[in-house]
C-alpha atoms as a PDB file:
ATOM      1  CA  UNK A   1       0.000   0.000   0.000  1.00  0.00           C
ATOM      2  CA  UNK A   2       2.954   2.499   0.846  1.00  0.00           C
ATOM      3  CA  UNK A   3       5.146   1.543  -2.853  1.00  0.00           C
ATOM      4  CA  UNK A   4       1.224   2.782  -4.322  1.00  0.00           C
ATOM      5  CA  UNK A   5       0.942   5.627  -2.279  1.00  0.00           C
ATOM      6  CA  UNK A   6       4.783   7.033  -3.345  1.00  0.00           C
ATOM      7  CA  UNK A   7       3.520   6.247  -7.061  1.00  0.00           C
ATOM      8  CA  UNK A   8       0.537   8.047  -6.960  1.00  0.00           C
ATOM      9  CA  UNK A   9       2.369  11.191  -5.473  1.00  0.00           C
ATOM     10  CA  UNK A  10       5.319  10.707  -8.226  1.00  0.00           C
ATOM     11  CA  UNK A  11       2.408  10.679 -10.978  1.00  0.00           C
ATOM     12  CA  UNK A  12       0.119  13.499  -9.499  1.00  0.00           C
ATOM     13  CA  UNK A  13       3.810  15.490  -9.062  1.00  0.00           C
ATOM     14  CA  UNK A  14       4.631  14.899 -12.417  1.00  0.00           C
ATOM     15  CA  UNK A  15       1.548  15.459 -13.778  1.00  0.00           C
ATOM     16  CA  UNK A  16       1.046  19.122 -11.849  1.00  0.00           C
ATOM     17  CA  UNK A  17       4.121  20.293 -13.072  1.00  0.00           C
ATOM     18  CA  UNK A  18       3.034  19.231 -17.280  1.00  0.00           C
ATOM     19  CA  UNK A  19      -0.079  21.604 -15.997  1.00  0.00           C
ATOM     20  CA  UNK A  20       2.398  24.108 -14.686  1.00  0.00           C
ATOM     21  CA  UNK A  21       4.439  24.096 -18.062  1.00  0.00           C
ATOM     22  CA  UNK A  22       1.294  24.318 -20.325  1.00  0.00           C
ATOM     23  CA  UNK A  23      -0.113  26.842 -18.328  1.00  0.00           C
ATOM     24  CA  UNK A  24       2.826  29.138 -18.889  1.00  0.00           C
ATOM     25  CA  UNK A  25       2.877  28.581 -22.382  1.00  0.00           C
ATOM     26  CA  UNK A  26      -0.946  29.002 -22.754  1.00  0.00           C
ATOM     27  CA  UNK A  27      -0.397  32.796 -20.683  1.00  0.00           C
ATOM     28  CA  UNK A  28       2.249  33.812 -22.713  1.00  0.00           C
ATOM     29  CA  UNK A  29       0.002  33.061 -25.987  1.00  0.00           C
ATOM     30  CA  UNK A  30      -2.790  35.341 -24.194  1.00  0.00           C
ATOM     31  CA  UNK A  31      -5.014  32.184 -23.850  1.00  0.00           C
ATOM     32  CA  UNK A  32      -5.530  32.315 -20.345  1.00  0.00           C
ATOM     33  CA  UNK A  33      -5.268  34.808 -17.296  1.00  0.00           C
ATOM     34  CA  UNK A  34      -2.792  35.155 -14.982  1.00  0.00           C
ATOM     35  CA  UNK A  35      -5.296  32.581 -12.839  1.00  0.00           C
ATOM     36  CA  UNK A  36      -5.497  29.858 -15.245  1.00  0.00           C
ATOM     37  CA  UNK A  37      -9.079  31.124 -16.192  1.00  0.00           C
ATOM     38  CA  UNK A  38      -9.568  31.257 -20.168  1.00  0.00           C
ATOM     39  CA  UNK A  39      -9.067  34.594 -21.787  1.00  0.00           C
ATOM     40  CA  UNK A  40     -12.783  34.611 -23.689  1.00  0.00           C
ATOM     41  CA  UNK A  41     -15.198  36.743 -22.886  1.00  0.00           C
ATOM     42  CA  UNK A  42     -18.144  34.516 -20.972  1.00  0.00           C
ATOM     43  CA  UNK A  43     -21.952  34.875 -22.320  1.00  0.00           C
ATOM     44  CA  UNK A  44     -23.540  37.793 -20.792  1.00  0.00           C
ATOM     45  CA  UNK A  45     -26.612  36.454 -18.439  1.00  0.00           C
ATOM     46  CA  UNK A  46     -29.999  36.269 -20.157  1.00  0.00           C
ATOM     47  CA  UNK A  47     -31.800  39.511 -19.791  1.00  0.00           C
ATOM     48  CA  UNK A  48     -35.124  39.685 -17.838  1.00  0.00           C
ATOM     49  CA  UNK A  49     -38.322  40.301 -21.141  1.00  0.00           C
ATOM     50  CA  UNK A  50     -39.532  43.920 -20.616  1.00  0.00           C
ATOM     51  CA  UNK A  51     -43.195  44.575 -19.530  1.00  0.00           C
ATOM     52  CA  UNK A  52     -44.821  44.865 -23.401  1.00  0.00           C
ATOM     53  CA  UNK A  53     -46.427  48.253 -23.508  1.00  0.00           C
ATOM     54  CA  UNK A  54     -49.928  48.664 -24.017  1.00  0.00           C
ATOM     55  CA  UNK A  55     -51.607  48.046 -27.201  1.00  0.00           C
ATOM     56  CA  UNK A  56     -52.460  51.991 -28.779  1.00  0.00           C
ATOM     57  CA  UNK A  57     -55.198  51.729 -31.466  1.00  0.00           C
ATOM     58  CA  UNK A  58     -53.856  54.053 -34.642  1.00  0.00           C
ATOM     59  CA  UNK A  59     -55.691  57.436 -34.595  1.00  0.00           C
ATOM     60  CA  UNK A  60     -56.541  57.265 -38.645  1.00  0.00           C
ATOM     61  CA  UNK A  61     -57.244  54.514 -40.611  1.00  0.00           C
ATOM     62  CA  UNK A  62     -54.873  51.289 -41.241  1.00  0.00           C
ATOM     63  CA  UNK A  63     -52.557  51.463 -43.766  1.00  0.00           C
ATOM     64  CA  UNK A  64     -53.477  48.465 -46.511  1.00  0.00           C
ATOM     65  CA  UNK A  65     -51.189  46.975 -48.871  1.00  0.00           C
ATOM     66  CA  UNK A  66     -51.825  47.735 -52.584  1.00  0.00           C
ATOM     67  CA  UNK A  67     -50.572  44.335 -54.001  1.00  0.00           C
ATOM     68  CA  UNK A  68     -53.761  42.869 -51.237  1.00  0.00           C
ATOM     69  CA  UNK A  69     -55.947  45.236 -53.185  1.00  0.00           C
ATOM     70  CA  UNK A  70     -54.971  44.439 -56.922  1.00  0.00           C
ATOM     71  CA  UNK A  71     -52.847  46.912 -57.686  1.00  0.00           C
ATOM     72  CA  UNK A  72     -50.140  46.231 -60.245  1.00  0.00           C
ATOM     73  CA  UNK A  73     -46.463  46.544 -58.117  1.00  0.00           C
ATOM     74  CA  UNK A  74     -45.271  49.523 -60.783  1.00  0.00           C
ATOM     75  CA  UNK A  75     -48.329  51.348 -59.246  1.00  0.00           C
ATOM     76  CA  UNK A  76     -47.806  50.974 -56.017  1.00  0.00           C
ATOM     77  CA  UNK A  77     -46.724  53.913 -54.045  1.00  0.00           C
ATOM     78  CA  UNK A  78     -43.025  53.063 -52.522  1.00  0.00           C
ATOM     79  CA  UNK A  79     -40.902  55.423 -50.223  1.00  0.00           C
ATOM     80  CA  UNK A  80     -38.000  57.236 -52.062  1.00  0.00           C
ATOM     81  CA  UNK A  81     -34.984  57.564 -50.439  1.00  0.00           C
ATOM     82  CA  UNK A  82     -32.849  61.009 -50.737  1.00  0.00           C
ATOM     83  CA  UNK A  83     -31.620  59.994 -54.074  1.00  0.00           C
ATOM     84  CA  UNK A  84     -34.967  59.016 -55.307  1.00  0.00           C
ATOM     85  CA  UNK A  85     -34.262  55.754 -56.091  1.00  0.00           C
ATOM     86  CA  UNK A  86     -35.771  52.819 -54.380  1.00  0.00           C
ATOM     87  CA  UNK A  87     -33.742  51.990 -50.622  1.00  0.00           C
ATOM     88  CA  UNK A  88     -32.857  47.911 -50.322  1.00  0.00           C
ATOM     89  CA  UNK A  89     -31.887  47.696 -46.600  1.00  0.00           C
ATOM     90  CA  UNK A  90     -29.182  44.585 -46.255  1.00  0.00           C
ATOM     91  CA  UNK A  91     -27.685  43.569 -42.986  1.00  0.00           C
ATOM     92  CA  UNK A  92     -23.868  44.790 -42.725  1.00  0.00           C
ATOM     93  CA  UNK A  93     -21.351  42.062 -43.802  1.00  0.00           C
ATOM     94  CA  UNK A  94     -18.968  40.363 -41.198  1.00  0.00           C
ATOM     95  CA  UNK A  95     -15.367  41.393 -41.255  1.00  0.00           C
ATOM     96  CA  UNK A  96     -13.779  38.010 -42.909  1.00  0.00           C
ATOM     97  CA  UNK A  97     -11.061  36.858 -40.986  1.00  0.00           C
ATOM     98  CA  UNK A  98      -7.148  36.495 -42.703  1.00  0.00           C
ATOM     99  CA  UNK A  99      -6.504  32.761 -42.878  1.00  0.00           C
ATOM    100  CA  UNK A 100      -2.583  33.546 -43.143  1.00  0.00           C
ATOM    101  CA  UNK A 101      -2.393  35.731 -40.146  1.00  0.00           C
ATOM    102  CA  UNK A 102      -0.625  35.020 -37.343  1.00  0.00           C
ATOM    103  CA  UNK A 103      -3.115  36.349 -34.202  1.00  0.00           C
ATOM    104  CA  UNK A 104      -0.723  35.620 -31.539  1.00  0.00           C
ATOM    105  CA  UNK A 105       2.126  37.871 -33.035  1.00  0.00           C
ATOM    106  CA  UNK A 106      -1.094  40.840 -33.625  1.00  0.00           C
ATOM    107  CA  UNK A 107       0.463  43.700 -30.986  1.00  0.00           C
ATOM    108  CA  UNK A 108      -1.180  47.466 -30.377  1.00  0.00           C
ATOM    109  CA  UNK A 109       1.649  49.208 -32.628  1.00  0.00           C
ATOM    110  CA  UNK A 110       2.133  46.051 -34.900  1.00  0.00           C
ATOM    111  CA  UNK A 111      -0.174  44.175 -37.464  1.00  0.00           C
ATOM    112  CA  UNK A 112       1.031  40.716 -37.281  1.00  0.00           C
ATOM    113  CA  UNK A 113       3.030  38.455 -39.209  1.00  0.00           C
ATOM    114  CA  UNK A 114       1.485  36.450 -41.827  1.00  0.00           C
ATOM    115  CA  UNK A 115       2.556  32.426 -42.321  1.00  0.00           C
ATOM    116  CA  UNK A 116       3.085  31.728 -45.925  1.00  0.00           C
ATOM    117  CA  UNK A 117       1.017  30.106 -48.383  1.00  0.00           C
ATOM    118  CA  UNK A 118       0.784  25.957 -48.101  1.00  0.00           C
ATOM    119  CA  UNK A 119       3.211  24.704 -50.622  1.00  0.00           C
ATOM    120  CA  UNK A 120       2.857  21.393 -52.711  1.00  0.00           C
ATOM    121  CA  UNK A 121       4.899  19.547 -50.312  1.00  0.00           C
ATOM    122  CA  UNK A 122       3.523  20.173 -47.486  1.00  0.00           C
ATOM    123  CA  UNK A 123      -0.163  19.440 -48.868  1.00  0.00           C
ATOM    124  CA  UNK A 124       1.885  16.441 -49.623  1.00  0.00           C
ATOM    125  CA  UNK A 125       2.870  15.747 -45.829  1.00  0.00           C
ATOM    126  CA  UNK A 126      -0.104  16.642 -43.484  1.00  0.00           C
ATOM    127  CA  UNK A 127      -2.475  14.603 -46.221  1.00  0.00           C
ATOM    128  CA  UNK A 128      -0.164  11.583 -46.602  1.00  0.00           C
ATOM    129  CA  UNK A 129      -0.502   9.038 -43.563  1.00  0.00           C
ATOM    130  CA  UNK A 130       2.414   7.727 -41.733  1.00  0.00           C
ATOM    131  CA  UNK A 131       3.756   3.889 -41.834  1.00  0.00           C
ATOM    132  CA  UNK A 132       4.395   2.245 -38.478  1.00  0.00           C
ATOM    133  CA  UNK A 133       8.106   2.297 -38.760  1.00  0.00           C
ATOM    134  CA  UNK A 134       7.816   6.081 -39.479  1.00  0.00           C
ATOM    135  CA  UNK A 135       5.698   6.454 -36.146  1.00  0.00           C
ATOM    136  CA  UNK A 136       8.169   4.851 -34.405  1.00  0.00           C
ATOM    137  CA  UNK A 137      11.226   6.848 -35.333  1.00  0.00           C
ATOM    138  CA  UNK A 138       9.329  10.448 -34.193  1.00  0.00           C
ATOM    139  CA  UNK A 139      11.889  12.318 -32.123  1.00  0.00           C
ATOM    140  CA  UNK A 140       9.491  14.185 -29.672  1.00  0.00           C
ATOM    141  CA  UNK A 141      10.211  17.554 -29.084  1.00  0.00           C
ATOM    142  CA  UNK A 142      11.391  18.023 -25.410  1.00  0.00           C
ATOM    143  CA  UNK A 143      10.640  14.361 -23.907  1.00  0.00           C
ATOM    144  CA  UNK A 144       7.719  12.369 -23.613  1.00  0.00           C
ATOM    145  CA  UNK A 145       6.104  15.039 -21.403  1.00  0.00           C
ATOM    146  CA  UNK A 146       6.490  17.972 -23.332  1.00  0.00           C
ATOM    147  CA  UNK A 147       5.407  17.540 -26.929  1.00  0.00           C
ATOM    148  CA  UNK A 148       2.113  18.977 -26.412  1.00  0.00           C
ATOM    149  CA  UNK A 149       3.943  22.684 -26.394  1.00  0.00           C
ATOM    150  CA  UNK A 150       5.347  21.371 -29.409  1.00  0.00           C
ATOM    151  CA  UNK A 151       1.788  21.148 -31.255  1.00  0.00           C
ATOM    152  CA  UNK A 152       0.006  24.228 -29.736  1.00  0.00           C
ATOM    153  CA  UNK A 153       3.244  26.186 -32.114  1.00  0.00           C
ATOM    154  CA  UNK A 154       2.419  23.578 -34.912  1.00  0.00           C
ATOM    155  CA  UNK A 155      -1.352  23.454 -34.291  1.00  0.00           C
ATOM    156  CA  UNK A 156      -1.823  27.217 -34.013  1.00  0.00           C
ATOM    157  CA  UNK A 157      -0.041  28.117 -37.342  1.00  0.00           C
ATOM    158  CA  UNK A 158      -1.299  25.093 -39.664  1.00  0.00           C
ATOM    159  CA  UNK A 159      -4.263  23.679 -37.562  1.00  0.00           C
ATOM    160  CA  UNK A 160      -7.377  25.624 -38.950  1.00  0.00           C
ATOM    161  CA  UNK A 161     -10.244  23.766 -41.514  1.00  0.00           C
ATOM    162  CA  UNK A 162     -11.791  27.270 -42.968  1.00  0.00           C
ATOM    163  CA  UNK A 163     -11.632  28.766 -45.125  1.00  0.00           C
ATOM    164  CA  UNK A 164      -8.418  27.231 -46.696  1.00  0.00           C
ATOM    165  CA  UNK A 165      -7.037  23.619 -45.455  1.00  0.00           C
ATOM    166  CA  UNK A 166      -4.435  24.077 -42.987  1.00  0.00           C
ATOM    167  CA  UNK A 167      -4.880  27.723 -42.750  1.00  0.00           C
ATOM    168  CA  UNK A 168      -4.457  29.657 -38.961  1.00  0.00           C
ATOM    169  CA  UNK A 169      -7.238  28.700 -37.043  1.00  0.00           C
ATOM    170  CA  UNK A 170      -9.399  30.626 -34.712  1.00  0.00           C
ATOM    171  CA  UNK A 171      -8.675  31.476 -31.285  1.00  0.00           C
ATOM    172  CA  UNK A 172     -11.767  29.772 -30.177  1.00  0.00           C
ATOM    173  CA  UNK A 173     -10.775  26.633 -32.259  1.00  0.00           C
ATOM    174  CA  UNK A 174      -7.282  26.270 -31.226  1.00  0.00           C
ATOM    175  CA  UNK A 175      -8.552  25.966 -27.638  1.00  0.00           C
ATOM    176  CA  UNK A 176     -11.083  23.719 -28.703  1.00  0.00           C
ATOM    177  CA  UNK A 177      -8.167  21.429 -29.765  1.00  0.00           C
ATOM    178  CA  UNK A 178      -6.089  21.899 -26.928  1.00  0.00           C
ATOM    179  CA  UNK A 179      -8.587  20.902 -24.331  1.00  0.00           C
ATOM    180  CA  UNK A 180      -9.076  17.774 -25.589  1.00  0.00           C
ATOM    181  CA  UNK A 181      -5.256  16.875 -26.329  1.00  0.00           C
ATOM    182  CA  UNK A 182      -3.914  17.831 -22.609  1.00  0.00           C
ATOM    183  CA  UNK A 183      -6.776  15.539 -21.630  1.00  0.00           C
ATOM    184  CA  UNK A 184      -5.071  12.916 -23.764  1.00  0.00           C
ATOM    185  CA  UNK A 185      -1.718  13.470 -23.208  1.00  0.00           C
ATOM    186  CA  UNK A 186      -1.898  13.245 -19.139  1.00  0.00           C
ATOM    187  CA  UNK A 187      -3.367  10.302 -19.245  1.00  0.00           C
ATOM    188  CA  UNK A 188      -6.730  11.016 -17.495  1.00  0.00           C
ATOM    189  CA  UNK A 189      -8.843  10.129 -20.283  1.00  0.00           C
ATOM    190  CA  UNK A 190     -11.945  11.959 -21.674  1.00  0.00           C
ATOM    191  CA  UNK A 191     -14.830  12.350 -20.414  1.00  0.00           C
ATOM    192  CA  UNK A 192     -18.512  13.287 -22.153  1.00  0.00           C
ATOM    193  CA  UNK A 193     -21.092  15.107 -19.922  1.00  0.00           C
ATOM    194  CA  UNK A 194     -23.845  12.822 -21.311  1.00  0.00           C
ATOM    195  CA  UNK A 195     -22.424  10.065 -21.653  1.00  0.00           C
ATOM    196  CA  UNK A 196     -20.952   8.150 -18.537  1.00  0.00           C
ATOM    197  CA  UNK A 197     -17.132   6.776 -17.857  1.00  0.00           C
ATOM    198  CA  UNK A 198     -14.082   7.601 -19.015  1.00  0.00           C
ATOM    199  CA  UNK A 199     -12.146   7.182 -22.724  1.00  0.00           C
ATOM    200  CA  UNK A 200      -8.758   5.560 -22.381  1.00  0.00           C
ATOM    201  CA  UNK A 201      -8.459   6.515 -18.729  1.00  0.00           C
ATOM    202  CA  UNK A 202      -5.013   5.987 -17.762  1.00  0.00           C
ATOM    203  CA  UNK A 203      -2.824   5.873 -21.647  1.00  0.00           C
ATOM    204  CA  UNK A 204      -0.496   8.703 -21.998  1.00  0.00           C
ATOM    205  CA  UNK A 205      -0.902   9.352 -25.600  1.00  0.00           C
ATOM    206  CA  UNK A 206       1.997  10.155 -28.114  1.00  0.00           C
ATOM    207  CA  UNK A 207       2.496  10.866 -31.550  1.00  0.00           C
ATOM    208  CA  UNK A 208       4.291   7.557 -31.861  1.00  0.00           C
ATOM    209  CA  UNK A 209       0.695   6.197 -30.946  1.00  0.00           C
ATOM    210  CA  UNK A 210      -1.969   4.190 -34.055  1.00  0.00           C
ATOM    211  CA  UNK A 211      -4.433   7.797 -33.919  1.00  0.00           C
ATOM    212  CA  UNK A 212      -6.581   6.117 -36.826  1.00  0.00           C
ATOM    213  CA  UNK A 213      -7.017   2.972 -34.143  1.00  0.00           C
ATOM    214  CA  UNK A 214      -7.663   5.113 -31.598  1.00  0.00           C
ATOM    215  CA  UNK A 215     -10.004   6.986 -33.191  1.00  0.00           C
ATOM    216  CA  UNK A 216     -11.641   4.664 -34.406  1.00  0.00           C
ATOM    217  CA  UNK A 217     -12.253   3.404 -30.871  1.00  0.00           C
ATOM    218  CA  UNK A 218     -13.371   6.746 -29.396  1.00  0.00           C
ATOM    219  CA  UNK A 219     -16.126   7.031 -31.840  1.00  0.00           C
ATOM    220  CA  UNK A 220     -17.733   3.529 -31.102  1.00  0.00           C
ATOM    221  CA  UNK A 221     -16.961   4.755 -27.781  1.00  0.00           C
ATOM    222  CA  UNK A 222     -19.196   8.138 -28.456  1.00  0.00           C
ATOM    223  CA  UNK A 223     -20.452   7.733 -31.724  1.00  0.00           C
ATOM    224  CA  UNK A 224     -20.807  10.569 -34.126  1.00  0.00           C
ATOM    225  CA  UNK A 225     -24.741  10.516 -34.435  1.00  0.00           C
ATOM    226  CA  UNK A 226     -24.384  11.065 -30.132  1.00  0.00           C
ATOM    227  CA  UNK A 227     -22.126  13.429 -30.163  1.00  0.00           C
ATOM    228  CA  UNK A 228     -23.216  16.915 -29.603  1.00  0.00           C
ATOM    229  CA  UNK A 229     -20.176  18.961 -29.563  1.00  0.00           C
ATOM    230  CA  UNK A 230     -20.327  19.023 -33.731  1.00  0.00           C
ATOM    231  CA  UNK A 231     -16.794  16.804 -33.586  1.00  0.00           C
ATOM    232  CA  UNK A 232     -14.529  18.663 -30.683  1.00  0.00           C
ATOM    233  CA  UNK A 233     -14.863  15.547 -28.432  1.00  0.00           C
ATOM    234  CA  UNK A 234     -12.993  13.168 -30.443  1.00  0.00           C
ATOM    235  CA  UNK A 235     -12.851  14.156 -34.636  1.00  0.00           C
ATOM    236  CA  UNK A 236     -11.535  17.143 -35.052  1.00  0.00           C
ATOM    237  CA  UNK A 237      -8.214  16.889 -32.134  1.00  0.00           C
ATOM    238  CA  UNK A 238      -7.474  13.802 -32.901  1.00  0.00           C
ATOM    239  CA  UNK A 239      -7.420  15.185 -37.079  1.00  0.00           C
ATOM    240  CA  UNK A 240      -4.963  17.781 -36.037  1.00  0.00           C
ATOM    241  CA  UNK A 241      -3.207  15.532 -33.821  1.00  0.00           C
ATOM    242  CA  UNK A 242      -2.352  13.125 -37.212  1.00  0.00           C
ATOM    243  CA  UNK A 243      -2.047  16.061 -38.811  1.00  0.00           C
ATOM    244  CA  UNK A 244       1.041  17.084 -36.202  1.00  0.00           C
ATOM    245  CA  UNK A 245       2.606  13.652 -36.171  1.00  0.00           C
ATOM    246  CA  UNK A 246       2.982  13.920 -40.018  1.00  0.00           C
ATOM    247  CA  UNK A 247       4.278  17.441 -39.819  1.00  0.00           C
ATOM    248  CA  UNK A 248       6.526  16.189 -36.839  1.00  0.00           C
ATOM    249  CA  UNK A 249       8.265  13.863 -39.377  1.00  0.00           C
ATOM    250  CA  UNK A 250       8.434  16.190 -42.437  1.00  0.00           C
ATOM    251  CA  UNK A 251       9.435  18.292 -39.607  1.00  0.00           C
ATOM    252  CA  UNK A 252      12.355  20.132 -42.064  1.00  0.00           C
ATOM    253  CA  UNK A 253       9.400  21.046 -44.673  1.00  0.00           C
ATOM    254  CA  UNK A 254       7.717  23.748 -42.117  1.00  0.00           C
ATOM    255  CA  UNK A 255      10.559  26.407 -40.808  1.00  0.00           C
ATOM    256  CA  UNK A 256       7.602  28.692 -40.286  1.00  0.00           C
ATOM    257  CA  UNK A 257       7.431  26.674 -37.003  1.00  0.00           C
ATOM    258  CA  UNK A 258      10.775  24.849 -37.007  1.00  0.00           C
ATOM    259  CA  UNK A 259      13.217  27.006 -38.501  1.00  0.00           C
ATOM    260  CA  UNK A 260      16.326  25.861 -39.374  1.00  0.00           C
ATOM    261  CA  UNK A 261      16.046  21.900 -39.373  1.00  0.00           C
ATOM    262  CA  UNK A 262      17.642  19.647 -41.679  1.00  0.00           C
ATOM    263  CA  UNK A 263      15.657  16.255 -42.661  1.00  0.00           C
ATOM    264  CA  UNK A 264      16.367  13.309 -41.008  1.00  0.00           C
ATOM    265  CA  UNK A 265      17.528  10.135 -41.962  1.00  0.00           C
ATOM    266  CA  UNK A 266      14.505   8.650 -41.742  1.00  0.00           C
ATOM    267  CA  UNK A 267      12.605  11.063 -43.796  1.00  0.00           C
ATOM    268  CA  UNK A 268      15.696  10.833 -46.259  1.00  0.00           C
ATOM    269  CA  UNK A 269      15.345   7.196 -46.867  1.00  0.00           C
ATOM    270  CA  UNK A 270      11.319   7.144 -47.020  1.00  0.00           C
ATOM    271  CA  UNK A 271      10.969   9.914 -49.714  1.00  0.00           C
ATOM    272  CA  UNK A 272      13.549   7.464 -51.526  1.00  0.00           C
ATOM    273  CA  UNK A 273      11.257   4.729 -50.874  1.00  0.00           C
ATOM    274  CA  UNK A 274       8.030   6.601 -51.499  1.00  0.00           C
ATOM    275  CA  UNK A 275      10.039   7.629 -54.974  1.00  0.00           C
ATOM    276  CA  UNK A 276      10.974   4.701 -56.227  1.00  0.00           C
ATOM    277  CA  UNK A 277       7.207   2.716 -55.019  1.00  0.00           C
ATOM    278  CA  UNK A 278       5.831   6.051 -57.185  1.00  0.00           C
ATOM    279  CA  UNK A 279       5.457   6.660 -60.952  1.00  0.00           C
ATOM    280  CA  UNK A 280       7.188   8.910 -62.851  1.00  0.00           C
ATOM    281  CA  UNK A 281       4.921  11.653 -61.902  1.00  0.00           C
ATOM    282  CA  UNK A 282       5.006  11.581 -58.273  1.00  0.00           C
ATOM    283  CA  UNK A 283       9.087  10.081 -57.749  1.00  0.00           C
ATOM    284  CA  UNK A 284      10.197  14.028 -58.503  1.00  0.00           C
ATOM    285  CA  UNK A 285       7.623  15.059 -55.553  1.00  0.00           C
ATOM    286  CA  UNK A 286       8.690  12.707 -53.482  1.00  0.00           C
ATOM    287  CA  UNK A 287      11.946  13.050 -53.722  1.00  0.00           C
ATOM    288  CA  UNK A 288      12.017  17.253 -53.140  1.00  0.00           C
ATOM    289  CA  UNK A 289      10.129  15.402 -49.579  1.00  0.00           C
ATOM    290  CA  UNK A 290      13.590  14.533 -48.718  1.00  0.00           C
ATOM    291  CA  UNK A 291      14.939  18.265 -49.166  1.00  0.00           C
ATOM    292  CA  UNK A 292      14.864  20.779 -46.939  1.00  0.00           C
ATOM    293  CA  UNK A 293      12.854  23.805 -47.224  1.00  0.00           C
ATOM    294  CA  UNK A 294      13.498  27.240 -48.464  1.00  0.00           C
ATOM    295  CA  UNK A 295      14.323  29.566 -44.812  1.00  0.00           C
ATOM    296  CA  UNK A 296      11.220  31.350 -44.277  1.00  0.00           C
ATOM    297  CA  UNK A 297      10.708  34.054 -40.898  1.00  0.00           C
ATOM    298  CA  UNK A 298       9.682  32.349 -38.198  1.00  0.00           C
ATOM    299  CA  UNK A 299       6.482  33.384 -36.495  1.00  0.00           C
ATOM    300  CA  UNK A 300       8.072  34.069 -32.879  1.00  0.00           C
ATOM    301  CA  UNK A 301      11.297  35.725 -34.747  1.00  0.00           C
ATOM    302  CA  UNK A 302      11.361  39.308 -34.860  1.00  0.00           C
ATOM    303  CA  UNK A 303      12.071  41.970 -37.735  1.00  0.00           C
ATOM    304  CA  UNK A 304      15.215  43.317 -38.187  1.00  0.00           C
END
């Protein structure tokens, strides 16, 4: 009973300073408040209905409609704005928001940097699945504990859906994500407010893990047709996690988030592979995989 007790406290010591680590990094990104509380704006409370006043009858008679009374449209008396031309009132339009920029790098006296335009190859690499042998040879950035840092910088630059494919995603999004990968990476499992238990309570999860198994386990687990958070308990994090454990191999094709890294071996010899397994087509493609990328600015690095 005493060896369980001391491995308890090593785990719940461990796993309180992971929360300590991502907590820094999420207040530095302006995701949370100095007290760990998210930095988005709670719904105002519901607003108590006025008293309706009472009904006043109209002091002259009731204005009919001419169409109800068979007059032709072109007859009908319309109100003329100033420029006596017929007024079309239209709701305004939403401000669109820039797939490319950077929001985390936005600052009062600066405008923010924007990430570069997806390039053929690394389409190639966030759509293209990984073998188990390439799984296996993943270097995780930091140590088993602290990859999930790792793919907030990945995540947060290449991790949005709309309206381009691996554009910059929302703020609201990105902490969509991130809620459910902590949850998965510490081991605690996920839970579903209606829906009892616990999804793979105790397993630490990794990019070196099988996400299509697991996935496919979480949604017989909560299955799509049940689940009423549109895809954020399961679907969508675990997309962008496979979407970061390709990336994380191709690692050398994004220096927007990884400046400066050469390929490894590994990804040397499978674009070889993939190349020679290709036809004639796709063996050039795969074999720039194996190159590294043009130096782009890094999002964190400042102007000179």
């Amino acid at each position: 009973v005493a060896l369980m007790s001391e491995r308890l406290s090593e785990y719940e010591q461990t796993r309180a300073e992971n929360i300590r680590r991502n907590n820094l990094h999420l207040l530095s990104l302006g995701l949370i408040d100095d007290k760990g509380q998210g930095a988005f704006k709670k719904a105002a409370p519901a607003k108590k209905p006025r008293p309706r006043p009472d009904k006043v009858e109209p002091a002259g008679p009731a204005r009919r409609s001419a169409r109800l009374d068979g007059v032709p449209a072109e007859e009908e008396d319309l109100p003329l704005g100033d420029g006596g031309a017929e007024e079309h009132w239209s709701p305004p339009t939403r401000a669109e928001r820039d797939p490319y920029l950077c929001w985390w790098t936005v600052e009062k006296d600066k405008p923010g940097v924007q990430r570069p335009p997806l390039t053929a190859t690394q389409r190639r690499a966030l759509e293209t699945p990984l073998t188990q042998q390439e799984r296996e040879s993943l270097t995780l950035a930091g140590g088993e504990d602290d990859w999930v840092t790792d793919l907030l910088q990945f995540a947060r630059a290449y991790g949005g859906k709309h309206p381009d494919a691996f554009c910059v995603p929302s703020r609201e999004n990105f902490r969509k994500v991130l809620d459910t990968v902590s949850v998965l990476a510490s081991g605690d499992g996920v839970t579903c407010s209606y829906r009892g238990g616990t999804f793979d309570a105790g397993v630490q999860y990794t990019p070196r893990q099988d996400l299509d198994e697991a996935l496919s386990r979480a949604l017989k687990w909560l299955p799509k047709k049940k689940d009423k958070s549109n895809g954020w308990t399961f679907t969508h994090p675990f997309e962008k996690l496979k979407q970061y454990q390709r990336a994380l191999f191709w690692r050398h094709l994004f220096p927007f988030v990884w400046p400066a890294v050469q390929p490894t071996a590994q990804a040397e010899a499978s674009a070889r592979a993939r190349a020679a397994a290709s036809g004639t087509a796709e063996a050039a493609e795969w074999r720039k995989m194996g190159e590294a990328a043009a130096p782009v600015q890094a999002a964190d690095q400042e102007d000179e």
